[in-house]
PDB file of N, CA and C in Angstrom:
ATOM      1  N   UNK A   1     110.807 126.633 108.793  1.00  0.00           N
ATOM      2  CA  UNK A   1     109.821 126.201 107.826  1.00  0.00           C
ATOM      3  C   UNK A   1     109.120 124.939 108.335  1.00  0.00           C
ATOM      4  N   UNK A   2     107.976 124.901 108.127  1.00  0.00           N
ATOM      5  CA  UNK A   2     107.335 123.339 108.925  1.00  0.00           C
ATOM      6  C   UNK A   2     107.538 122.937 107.691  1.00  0.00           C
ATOM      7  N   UNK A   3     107.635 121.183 108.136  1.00  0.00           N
ATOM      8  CA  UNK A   3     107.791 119.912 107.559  1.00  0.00           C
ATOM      9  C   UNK A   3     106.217 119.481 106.970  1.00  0.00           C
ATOM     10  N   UNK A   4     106.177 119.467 106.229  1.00  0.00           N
ATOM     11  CA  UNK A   4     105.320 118.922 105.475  1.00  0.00           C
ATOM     12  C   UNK A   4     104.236 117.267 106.174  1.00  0.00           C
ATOM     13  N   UNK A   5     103.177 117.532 106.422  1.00  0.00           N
ATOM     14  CA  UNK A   5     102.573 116.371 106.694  1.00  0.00           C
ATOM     15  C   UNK A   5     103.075 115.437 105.370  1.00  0.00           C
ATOM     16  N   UNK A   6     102.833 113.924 106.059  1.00  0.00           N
ATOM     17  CA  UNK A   6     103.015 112.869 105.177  1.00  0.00           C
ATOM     18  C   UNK A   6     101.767 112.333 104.870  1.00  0.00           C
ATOM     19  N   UNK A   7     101.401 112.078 103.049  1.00  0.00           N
ATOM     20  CA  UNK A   7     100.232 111.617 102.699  1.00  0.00           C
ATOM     21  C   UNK A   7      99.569 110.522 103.740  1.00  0.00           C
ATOM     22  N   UNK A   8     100.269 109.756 103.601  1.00  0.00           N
ATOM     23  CA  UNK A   8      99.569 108.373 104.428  1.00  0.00           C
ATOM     24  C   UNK A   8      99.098 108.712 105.383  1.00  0.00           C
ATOM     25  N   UNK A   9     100.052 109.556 106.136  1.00  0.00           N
ATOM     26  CA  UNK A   9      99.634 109.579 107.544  1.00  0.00           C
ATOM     27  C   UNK A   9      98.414 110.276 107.854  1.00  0.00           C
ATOM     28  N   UNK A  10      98.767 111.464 106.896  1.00  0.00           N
ATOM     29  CA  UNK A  10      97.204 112.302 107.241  1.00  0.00           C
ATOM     30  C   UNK A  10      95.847 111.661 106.573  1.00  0.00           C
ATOM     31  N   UNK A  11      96.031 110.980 105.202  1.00  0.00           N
ATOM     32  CA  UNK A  11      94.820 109.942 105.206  1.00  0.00           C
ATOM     33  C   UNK A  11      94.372 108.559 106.152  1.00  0.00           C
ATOM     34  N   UNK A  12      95.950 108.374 107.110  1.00  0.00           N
ATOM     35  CA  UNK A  12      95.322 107.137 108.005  1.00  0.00           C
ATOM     36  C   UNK A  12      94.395 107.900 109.339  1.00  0.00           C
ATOM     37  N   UNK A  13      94.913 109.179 109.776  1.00  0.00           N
ATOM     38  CA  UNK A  13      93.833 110.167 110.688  1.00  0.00           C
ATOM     39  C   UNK A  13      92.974 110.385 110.201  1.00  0.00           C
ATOM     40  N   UNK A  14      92.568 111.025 108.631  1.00  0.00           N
ATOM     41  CA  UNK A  14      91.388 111.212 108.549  1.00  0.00           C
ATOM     42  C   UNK A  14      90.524 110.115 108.848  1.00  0.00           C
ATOM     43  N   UNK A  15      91.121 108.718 107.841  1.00  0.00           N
ATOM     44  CA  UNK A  15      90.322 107.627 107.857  1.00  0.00           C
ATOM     45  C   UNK A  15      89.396 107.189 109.168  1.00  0.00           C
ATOM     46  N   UNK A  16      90.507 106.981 110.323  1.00  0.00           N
ATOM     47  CA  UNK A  16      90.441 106.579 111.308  1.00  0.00           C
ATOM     48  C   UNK A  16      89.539 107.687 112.215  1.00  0.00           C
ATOM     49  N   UNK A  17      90.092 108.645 112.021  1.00  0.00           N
ATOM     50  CA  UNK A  17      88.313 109.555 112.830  1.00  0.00           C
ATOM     51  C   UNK A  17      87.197 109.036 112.415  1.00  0.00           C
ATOM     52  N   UNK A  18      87.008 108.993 110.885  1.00  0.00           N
ATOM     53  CA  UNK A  18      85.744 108.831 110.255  1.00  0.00           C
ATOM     54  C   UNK A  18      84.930 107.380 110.775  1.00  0.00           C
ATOM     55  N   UNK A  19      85.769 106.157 110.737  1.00  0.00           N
ATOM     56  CA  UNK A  19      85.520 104.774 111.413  1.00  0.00           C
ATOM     57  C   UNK A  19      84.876 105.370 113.108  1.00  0.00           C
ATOM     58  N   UNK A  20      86.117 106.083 113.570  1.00  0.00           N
ATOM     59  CA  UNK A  20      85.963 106.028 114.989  1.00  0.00           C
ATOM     60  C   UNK A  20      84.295 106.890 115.386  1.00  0.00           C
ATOM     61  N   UNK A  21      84.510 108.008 114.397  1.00  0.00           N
ATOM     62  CA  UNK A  21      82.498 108.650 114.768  1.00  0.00           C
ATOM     63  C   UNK A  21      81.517 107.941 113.789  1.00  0.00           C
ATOM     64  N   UNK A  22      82.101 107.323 112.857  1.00  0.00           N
ATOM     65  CA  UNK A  22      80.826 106.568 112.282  1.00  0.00           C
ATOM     66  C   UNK A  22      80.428 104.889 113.115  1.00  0.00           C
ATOM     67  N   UNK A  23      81.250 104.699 114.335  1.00  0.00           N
ATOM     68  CA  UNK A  23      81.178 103.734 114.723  1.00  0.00           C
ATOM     69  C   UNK A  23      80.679 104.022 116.465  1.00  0.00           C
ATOM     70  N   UNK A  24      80.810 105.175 116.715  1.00  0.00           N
ATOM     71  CA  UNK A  24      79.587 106.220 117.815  1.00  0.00           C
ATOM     72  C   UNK A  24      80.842 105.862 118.895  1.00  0.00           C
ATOM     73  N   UNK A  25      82.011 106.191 118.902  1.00  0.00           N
ATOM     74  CA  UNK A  25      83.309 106.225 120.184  1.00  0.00           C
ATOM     75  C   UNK A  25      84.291 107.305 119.859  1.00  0.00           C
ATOM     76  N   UNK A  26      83.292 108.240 119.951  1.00  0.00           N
ATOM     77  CA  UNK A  26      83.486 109.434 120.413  1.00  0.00           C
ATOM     78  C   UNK A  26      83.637 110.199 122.147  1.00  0.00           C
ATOM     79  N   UNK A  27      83.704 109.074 122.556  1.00  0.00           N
ATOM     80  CA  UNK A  27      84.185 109.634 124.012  1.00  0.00           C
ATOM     81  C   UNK A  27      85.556 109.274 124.284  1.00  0.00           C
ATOM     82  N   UNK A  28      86.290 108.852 122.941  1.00  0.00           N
ATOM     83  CA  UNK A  28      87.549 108.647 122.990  1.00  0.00           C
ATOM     84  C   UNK A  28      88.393 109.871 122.899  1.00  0.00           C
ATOM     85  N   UNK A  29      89.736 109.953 123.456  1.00  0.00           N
ATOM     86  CA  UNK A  29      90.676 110.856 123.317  1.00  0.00           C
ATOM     87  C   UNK A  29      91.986 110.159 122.375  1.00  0.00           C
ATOM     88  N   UNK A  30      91.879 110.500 121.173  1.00  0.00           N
ATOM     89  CA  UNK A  30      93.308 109.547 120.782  1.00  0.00           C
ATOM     90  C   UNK A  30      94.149 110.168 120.219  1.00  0.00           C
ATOM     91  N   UNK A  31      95.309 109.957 120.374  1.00  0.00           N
ATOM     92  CA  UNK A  31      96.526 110.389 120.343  1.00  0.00           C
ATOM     93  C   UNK A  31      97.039 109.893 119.038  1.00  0.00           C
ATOM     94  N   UNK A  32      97.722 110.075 117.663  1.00  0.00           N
ATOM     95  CA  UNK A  32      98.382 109.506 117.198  1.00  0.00           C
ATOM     96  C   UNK A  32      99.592 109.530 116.248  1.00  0.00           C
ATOM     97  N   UNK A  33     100.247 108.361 116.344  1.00  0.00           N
ATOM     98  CA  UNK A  33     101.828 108.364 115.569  1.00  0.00           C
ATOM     99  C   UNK A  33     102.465 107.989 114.737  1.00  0.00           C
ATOM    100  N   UNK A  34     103.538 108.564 114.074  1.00  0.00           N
ATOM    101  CA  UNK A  34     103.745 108.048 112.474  1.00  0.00           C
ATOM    102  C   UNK A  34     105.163 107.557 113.091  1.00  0.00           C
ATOM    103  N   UNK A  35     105.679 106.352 113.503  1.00  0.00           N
ATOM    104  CA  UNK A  35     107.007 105.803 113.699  1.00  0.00           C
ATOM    105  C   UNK A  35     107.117 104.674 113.119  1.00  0.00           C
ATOM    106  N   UNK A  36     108.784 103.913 113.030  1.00  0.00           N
ATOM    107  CA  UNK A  36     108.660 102.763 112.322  1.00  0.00           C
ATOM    108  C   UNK A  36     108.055 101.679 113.817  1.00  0.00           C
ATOM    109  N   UNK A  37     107.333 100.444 113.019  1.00  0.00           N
ATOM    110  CA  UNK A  37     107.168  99.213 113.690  1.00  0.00           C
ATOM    111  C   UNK A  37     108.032  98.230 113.050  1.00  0.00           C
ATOM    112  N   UNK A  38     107.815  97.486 114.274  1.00  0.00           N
ATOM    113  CA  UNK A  38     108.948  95.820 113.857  1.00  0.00           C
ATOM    114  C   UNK A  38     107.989  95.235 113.169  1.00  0.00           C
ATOM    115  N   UNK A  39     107.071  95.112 113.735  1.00  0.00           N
ATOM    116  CA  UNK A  39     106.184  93.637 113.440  1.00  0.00           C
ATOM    117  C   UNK A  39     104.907  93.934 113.183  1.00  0.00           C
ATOM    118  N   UNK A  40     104.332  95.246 112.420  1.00  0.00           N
ATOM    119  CA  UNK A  40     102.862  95.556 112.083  1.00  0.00           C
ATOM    120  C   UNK A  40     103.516  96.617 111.514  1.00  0.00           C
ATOM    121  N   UNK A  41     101.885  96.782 110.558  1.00  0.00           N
ATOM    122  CA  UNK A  41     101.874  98.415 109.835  1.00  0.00           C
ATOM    123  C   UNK A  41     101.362  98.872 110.864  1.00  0.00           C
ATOM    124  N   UNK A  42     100.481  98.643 111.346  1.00  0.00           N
ATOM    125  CA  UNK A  42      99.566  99.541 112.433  1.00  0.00           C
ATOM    126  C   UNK A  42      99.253  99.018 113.868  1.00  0.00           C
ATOM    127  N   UNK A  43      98.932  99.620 114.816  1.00  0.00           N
ATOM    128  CA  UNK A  43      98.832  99.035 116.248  1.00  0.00           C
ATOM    129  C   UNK A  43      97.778 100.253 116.783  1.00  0.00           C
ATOM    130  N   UNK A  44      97.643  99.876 117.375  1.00  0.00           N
ATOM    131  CA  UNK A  44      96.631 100.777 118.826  1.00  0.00           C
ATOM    132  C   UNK A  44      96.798 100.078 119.971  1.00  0.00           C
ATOM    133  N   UNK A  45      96.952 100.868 121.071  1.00  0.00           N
ATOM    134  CA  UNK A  45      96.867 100.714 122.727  1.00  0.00           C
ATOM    135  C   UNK A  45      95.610 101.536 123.241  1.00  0.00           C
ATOM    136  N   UNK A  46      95.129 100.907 123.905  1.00  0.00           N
ATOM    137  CA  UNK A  46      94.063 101.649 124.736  1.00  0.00           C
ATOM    138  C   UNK A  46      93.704 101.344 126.049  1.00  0.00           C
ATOM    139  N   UNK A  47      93.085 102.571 126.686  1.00  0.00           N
ATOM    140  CA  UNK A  47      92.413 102.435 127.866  1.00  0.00           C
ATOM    141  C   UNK A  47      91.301 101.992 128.085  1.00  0.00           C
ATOM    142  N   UNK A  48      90.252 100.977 127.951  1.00  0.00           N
ATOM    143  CA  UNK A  48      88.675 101.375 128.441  1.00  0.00           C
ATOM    144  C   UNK A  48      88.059 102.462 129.632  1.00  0.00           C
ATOM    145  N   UNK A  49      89.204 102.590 130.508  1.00  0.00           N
ATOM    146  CA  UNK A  49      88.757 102.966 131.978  1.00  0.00           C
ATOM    147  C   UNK A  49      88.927 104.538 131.554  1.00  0.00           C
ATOM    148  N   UNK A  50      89.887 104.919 130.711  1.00  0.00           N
ATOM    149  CA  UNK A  50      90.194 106.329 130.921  1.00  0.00           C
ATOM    150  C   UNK A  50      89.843 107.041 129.707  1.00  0.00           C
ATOM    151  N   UNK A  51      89.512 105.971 128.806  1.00  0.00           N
ATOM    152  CA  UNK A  51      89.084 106.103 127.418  1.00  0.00           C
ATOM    153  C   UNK A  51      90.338 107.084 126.545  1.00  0.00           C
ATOM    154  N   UNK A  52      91.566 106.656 126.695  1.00  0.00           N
ATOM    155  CA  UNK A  52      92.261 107.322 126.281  1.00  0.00           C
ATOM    156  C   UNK A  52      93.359 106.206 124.941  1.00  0.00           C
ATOM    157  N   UNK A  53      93.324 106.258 124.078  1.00  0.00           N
ATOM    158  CA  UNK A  53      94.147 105.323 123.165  1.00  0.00           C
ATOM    159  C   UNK A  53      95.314 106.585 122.201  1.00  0.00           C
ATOM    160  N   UNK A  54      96.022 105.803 121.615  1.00  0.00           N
ATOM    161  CA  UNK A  54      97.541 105.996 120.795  1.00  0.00           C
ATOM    162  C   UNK A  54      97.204 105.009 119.752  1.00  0.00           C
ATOM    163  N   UNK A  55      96.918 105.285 118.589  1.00  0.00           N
ATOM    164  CA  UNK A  55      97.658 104.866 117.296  1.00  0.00           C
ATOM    165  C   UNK A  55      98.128 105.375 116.672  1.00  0.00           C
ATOM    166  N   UNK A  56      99.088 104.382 116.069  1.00  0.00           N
ATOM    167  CA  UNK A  56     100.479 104.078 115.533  1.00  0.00           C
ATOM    168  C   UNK A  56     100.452 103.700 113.802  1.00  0.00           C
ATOM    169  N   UNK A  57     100.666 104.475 112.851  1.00  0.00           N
ATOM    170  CA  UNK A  57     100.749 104.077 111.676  1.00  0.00           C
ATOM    171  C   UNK A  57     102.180 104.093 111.551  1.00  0.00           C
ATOM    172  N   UNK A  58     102.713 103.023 111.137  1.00  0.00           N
ATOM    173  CA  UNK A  58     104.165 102.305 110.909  1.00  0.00           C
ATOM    174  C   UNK A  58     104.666 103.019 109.434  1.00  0.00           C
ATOM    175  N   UNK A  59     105.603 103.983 109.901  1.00  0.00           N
ATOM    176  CA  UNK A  59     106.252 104.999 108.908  1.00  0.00           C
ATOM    177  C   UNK A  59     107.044 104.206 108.199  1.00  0.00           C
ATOM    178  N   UNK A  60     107.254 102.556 108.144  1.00  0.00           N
ATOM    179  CA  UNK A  60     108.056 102.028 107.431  1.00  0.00           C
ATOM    180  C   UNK A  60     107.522 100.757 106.606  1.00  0.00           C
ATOM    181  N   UNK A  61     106.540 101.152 106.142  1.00  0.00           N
ATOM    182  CA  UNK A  61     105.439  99.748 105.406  1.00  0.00           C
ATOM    183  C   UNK A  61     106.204 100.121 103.941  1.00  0.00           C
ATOM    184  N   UNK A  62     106.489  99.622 103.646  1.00  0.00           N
ATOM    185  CA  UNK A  62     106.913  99.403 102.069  1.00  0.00           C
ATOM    186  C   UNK A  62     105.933  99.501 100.956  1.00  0.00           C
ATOM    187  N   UNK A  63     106.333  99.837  99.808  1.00  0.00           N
ATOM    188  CA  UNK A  63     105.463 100.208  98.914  1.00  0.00           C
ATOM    189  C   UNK A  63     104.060  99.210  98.301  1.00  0.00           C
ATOM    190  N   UNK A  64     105.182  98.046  97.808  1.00  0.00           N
ATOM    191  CA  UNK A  64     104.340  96.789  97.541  1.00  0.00           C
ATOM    192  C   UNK A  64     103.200  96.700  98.535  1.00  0.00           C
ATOM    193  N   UNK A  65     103.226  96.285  99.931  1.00  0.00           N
ATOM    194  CA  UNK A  65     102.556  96.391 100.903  1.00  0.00           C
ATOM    195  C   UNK A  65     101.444  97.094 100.545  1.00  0.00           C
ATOM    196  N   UNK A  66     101.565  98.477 100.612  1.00  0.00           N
ATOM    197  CA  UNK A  66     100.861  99.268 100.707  1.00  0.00           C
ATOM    198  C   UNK A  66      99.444  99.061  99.431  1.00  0.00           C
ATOM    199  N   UNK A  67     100.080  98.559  98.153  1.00  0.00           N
ATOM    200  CA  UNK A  67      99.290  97.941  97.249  1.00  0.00           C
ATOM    201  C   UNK A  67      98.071  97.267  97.699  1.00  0.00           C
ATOM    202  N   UNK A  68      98.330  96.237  98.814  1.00  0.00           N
ATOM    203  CA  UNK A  68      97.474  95.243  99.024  1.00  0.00           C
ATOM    204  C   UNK A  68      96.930  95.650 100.369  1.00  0.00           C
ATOM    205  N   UNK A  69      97.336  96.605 101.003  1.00  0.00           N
ATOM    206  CA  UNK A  69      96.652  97.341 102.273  1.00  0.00           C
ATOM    207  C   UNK A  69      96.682  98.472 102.527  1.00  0.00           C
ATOM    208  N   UNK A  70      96.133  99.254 101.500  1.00  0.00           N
ATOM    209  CA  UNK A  70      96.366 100.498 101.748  1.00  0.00           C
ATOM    210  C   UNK A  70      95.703 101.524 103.052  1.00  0.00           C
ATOM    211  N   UNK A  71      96.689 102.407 103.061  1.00  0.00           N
ATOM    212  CA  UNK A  71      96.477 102.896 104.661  1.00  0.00           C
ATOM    213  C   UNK A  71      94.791 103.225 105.233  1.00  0.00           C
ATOM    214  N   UNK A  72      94.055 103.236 104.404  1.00  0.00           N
ATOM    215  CA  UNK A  72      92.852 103.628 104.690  1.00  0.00           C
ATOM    216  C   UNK A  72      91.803 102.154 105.366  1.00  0.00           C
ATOM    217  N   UNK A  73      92.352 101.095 104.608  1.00  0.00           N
ATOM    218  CA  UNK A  73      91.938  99.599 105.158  1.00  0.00           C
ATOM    219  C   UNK A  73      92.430  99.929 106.606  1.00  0.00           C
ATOM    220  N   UNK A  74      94.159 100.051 106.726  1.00  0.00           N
ATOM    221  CA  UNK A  74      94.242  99.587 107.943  1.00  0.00           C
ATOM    222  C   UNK A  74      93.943 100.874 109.071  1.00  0.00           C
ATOM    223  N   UNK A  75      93.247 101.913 108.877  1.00  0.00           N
ATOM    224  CA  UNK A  75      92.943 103.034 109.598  1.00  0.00           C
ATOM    225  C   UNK A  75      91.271 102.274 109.972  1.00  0.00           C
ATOM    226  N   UNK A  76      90.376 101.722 109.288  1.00  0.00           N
ATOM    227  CA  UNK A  76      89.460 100.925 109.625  1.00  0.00           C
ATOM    228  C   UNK A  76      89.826  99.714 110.597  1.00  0.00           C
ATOM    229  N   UNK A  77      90.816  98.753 110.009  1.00  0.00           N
ATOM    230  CA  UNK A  77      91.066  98.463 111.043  1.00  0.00           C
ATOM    231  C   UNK A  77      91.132  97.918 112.216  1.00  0.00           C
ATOM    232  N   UNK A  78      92.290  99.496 112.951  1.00  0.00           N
ATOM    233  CA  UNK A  78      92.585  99.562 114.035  1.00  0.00           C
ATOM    234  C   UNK A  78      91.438 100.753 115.140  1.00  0.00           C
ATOM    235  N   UNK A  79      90.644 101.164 114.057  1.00  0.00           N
ATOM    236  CA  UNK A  79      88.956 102.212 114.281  1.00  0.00           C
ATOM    237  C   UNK A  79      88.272 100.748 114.828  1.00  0.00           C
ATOM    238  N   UNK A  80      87.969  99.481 114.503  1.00  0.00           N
ATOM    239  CA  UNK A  80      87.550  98.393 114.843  1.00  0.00           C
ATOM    240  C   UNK A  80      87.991  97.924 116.042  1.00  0.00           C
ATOM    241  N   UNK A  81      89.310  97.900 116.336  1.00  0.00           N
ATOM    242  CA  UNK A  81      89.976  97.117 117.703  1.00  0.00           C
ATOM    243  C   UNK A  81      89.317  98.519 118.957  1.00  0.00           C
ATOM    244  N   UNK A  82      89.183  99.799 118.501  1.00  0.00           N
ATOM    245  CA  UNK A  82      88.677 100.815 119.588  1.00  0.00           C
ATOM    246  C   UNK A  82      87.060 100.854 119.414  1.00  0.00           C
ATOM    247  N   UNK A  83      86.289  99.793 118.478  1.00  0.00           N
ATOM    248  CA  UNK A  83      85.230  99.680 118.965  1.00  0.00           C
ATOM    249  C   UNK A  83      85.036  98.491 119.540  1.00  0.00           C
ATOM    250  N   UNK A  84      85.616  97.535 119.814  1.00  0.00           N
ATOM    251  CA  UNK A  84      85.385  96.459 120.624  1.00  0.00           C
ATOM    252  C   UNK A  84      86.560  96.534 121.975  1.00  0.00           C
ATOM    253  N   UNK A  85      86.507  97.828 121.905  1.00  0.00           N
ATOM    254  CA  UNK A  85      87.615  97.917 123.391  1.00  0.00           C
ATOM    255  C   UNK A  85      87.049  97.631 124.663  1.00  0.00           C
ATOM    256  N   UNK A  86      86.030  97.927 124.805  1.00  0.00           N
ATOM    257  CA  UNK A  86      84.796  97.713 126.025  1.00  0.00           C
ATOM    258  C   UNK A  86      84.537  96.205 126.598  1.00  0.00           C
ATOM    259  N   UNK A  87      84.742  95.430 125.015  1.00  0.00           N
ATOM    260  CA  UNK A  87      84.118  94.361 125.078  1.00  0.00           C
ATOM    261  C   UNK A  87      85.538  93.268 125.752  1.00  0.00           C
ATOM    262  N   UNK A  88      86.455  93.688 124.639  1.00  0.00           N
ATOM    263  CA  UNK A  88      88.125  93.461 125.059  1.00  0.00           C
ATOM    264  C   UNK A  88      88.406  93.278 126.775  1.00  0.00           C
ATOM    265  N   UNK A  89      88.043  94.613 127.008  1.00  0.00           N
ATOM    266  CA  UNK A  89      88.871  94.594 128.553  1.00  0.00           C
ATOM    267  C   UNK A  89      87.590  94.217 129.624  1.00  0.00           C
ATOM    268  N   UNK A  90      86.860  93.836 128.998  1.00  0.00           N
ATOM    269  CA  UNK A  90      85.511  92.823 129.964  1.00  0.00           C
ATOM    270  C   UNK A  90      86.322  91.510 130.147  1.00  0.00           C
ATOM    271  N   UNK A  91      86.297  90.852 128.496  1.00  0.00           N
ATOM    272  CA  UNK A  91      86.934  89.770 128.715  1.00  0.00           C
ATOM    273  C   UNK A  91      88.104  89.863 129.354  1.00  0.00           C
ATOM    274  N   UNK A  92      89.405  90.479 129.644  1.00  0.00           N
ATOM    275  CA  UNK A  92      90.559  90.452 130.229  1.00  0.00           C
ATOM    276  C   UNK A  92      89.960  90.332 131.419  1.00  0.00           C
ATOM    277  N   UNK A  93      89.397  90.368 132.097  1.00  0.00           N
ATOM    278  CA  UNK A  93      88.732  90.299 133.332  1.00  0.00           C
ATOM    279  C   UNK A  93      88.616  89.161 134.074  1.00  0.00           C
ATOM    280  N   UNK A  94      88.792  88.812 135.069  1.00  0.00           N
ATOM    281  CA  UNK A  94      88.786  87.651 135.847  1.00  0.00           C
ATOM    282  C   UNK A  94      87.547  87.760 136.389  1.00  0.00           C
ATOM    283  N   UNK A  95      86.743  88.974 137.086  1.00  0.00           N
ATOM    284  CA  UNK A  95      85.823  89.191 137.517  1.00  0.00           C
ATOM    285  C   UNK A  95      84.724  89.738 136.932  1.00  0.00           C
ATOM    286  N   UNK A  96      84.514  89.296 135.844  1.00  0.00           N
ATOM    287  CA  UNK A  96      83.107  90.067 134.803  1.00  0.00           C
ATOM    288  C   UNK A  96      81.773  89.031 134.881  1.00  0.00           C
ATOM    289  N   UNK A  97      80.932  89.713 135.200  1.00  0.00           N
ATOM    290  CA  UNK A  97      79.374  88.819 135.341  1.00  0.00           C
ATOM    291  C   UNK A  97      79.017  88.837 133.540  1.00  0.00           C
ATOM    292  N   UNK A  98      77.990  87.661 133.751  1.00  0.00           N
ATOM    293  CA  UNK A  98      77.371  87.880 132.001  1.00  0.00           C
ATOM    294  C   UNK A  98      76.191  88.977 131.838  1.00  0.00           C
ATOM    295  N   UNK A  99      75.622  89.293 133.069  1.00  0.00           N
ATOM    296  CA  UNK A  99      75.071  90.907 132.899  1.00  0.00           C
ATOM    297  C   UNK A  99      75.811  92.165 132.032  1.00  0.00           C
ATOM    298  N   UNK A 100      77.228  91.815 132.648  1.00  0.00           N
ATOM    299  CA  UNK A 100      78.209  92.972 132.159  1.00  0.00           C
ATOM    300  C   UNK A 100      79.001  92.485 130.212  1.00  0.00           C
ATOM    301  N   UNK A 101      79.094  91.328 130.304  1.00  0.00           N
ATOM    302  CA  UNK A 101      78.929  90.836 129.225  1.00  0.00           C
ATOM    303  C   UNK A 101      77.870  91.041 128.157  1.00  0.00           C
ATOM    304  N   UNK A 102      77.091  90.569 128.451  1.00  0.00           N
ATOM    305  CA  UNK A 102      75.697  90.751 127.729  1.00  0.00           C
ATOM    306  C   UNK A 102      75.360  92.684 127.009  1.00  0.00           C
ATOM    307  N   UNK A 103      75.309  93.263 128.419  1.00  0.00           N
ATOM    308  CA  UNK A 103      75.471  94.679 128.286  1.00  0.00           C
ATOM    309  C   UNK A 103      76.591  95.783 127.144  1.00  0.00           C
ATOM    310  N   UNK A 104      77.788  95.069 126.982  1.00  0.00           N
ATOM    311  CA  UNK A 104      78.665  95.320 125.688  1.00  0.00           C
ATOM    312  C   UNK A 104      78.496  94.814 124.604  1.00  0.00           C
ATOM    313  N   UNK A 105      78.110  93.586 124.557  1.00  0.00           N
ATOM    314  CA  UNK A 105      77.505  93.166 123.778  1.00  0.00           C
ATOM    315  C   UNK A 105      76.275  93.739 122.846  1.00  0.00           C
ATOM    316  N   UNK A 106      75.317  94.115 123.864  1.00  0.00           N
ATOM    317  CA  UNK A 106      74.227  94.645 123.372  1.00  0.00           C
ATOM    318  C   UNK A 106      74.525  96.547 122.582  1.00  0.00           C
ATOM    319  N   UNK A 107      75.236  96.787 123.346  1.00  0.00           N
ATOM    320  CA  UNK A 107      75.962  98.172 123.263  1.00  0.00           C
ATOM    321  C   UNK A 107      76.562  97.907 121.694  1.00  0.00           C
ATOM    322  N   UNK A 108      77.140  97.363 121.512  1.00  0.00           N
ATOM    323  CA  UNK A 108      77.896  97.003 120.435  1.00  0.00           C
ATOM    324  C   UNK A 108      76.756  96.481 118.937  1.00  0.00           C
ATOM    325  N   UNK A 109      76.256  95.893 119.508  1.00  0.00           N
ATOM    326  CA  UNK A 109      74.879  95.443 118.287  1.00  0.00           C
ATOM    327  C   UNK A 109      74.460  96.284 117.807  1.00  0.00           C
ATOM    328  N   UNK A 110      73.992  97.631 118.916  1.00  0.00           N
ATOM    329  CA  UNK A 110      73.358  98.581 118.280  1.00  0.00           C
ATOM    330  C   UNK A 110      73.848  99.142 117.595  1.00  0.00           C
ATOM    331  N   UNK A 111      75.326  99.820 118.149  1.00  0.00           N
ATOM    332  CA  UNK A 111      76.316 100.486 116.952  1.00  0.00           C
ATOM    333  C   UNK A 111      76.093 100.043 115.478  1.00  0.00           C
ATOM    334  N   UNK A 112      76.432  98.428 115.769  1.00  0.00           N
ATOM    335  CA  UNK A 112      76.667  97.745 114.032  1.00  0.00           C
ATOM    336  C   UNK A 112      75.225  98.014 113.214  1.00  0.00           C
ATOM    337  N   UNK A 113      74.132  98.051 113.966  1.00  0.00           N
ATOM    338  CA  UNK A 113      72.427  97.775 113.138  1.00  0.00           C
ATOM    339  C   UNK A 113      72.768  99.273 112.804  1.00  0.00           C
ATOM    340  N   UNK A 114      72.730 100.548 113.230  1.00  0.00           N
ATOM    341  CA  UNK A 114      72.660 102.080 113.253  1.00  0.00           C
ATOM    342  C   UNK A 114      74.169 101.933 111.952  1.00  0.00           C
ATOM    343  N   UNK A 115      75.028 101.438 112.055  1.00  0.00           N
ATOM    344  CA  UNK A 115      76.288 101.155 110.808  1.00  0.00           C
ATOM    345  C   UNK A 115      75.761 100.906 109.764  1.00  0.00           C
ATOM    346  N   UNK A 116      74.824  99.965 109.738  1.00  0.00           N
ATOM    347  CA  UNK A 116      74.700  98.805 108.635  1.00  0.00           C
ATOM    348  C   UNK A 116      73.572  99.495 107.905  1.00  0.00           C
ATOM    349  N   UNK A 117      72.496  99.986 108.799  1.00  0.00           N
ATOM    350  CA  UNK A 117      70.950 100.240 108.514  1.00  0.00           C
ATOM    351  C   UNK A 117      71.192 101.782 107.237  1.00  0.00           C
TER     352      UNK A 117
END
């Protein structure tokens, strides 16, 4: 007999697609998981280079919690940390020009005006 999806979880995927194509990073591949965390409800890891990320909705957030952040906030988010991933692993960079700076930057503006507008 299959196991039953868990509410949260399948509203933190829906959520989090919806952020991730209403925020135009759709050339992402993401993977994601319902386990407990120590120290967050939610996390994401990602690639810029391979465009490949994993999030993580923390199967052990407590109820109260959930009151004041419910899973759909934090499916936005961690949809947020994979739209400034570009910009992220520029800065990690020892070797990034402000051409290449500027260029994510600008990349990123447009997203938010096409969001906002």
């Amino acid at each position: 007999m299959r196991e039953k999806p868990n509410k949260d979880f399948s509203t933190f995927k829906k959520e989090f697609e919806f952020w991730m194509n209403k925020f135009g990073c759709t050339d992402w591949q993401v993977i994601f998981k319902y386990e407990n965390l120590d120290n967050a409800n939610a996390e994401i890891s990602r690639d810029a280079e391979t465009r490949y990320a994993v999030v993580t909705l923390a199967s052990n957030i407590p109820d109260d919690i959930k009151k004041f952040k419910p899973v759909s906030s934090l499916a936005k988010h961690e949809a947020i940390h994979l739209l400034l991933s570009n910009l992220y692993c520029l800065a990690q960079s020892r070797h990034v020009s402000n051409a290449e700076l500027a260029t994510e930057e600008e990349k990123l503006v447009v997203k938010l005006v096409n969001l906002i507008l």
